[in-house]
Protein backbone atom coordinates (compact mmCIF):
# COMPACT_ATOMS: atom_id res chain seq x y z
CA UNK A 1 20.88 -3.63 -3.38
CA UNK A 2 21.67 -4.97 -0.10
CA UNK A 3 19.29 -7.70 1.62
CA UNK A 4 18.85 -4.91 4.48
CA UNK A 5 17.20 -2.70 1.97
CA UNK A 6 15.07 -4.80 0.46
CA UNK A 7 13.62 -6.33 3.93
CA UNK A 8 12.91 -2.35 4.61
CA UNK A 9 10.80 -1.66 1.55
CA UNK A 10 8.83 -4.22 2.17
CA UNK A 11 8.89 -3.52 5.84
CA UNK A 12 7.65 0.10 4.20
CA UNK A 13 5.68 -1.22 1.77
CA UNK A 14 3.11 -3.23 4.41
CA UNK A 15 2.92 0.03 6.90
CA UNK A 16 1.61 1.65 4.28
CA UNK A 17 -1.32 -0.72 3.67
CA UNK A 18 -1.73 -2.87 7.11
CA UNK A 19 -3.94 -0.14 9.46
CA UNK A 20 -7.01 0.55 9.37
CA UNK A 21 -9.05 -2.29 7.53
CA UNK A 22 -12.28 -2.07 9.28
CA UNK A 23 -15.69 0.27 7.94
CA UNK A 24 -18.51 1.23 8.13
CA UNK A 25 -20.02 -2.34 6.56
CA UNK A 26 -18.37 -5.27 6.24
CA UNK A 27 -17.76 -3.71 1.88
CA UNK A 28 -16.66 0.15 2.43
CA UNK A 29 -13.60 -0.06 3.74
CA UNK A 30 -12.02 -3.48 2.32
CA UNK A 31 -13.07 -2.45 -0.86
CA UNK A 32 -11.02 1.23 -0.45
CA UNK A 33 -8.43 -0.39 0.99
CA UNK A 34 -8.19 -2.94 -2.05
CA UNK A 35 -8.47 -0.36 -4.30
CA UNK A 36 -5.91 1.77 -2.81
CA UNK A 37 -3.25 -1.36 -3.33
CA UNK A 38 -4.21 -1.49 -7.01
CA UNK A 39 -4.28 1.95 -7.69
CA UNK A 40 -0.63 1.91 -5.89
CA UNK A 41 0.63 -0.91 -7.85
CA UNK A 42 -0.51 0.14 -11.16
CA UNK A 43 1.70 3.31 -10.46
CA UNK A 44 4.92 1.09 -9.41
CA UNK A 45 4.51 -1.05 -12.44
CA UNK A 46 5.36 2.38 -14.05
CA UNK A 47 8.33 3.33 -12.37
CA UNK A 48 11.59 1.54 -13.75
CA UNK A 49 14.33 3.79 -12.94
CA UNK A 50 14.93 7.30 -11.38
CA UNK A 51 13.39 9.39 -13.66
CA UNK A 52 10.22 7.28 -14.22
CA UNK A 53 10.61 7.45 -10.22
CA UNK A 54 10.66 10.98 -9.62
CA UNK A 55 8.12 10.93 -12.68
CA UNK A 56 5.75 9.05 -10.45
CA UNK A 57 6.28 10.92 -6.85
CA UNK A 58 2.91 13.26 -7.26
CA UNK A 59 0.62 9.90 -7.78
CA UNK A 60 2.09 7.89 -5.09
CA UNK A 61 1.74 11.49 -2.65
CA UNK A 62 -1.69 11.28 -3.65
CA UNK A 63 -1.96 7.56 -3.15
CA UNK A 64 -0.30 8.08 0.73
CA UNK A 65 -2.90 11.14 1.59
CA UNK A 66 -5.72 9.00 0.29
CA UNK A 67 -4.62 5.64 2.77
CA UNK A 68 -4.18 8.77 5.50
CA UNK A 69 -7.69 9.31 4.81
CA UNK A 70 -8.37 5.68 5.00
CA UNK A 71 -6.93 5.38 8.36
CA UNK A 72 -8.26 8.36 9.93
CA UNK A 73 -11.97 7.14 8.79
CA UNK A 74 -11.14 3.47 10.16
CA UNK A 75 -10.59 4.75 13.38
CA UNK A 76 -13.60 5.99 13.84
CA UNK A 77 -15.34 3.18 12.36
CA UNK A 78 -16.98 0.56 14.71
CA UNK A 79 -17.75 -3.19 13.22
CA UNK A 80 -19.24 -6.00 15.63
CA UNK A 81 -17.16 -8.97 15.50
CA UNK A 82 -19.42 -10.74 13.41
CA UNK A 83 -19.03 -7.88 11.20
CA UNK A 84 -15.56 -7.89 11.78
CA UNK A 85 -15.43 -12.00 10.75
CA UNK A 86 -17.37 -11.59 8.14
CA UNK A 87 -15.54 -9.04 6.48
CA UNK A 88 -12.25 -10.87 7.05
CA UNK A 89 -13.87 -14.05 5.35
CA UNK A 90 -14.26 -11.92 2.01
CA UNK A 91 -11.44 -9.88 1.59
CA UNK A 92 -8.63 -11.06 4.25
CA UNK A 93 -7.26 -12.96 0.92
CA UNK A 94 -7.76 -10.62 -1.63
CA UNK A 95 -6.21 -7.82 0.31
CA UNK A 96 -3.24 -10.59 1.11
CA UNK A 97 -2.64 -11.15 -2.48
CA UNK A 98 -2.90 -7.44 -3.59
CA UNK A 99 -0.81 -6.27 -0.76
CA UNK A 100 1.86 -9.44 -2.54
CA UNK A 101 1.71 -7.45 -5.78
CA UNK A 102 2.88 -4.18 -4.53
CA UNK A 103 5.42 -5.59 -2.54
CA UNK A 104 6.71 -7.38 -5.45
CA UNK A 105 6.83 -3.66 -7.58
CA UNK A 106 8.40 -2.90 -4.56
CA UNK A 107 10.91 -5.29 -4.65
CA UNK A 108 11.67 -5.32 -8.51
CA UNK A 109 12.14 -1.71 -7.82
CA UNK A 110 14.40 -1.73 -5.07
CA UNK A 111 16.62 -4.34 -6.68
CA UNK A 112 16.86 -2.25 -10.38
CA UNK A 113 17.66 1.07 -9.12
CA UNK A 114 17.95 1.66 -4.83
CA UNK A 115 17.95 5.57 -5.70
CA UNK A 116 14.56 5.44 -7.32
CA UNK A 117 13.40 3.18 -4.45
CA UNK A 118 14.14 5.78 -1.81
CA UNK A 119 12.32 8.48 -4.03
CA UNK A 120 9.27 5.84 -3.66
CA UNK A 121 9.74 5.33 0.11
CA UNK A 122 9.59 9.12 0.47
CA UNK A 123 6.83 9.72 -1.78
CA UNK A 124 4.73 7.46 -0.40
CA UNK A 125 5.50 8.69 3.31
CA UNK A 126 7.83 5.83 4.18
CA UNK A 127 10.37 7.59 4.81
């Protein structure tokens, strides 16, 4: 797999987690959005070549519909900025470090098999 590729996984991979990480309270949200990256990355760690891929593309369509979800109720979410801080303070790192661990599924993916990598990056709305 080229470098190219790889940079647009991951390039893929953080769209599908960056928007939207504000709520209702300073625990809704974060907490969806965390679980959302696990939930995600427990279904990468699956995937190892195309047919474990292709085996995978109905969770990881649910997985992108739920983060749609996500988004569309961030939106409409207001948080004060102390809210805002606050909430950043707790889970800014955690959310860093899960977001790490899908890229890196992402990654190990992409590099074993590029064909079940673009199966992933459509499944999950990437592409």
């Amino acid at each position: 797999m080229t470098s190219r590729a790889i940079v647009a996984v991951l390039v893929c991979a953080l769209a599908f987690v960056a928007p939207g990480c504000s709520g209702a309270d300073i625990d809704t949200m974060p907490k969806a959005f965390l679980a959302l990256l696990d939930d995600t990355t427990t279904v990468l760690k699956e995937i190892k070549d195309v047919p474990t891929a292709k085996a995978a593309e109905a969770k990881l369509k649910a997985l992108a519909d739920r983060k749609a979800k996500l988004d569309e109720q961030a939106k409409t979410t207001k948080m004060s900025a102390q809210e805002l801080k606050a909430s950043d303070e707790i889970y800014a790192e955690p959310i860093k470090y899960a977001a790490m661990k899908m890229g890196e599924e992402i990654t190990r993916i992409a590099s074993a098999s590029p064909e079940a990598a673009e199966i992933i990056a459509a499944a999950m709305g990437m592409r």
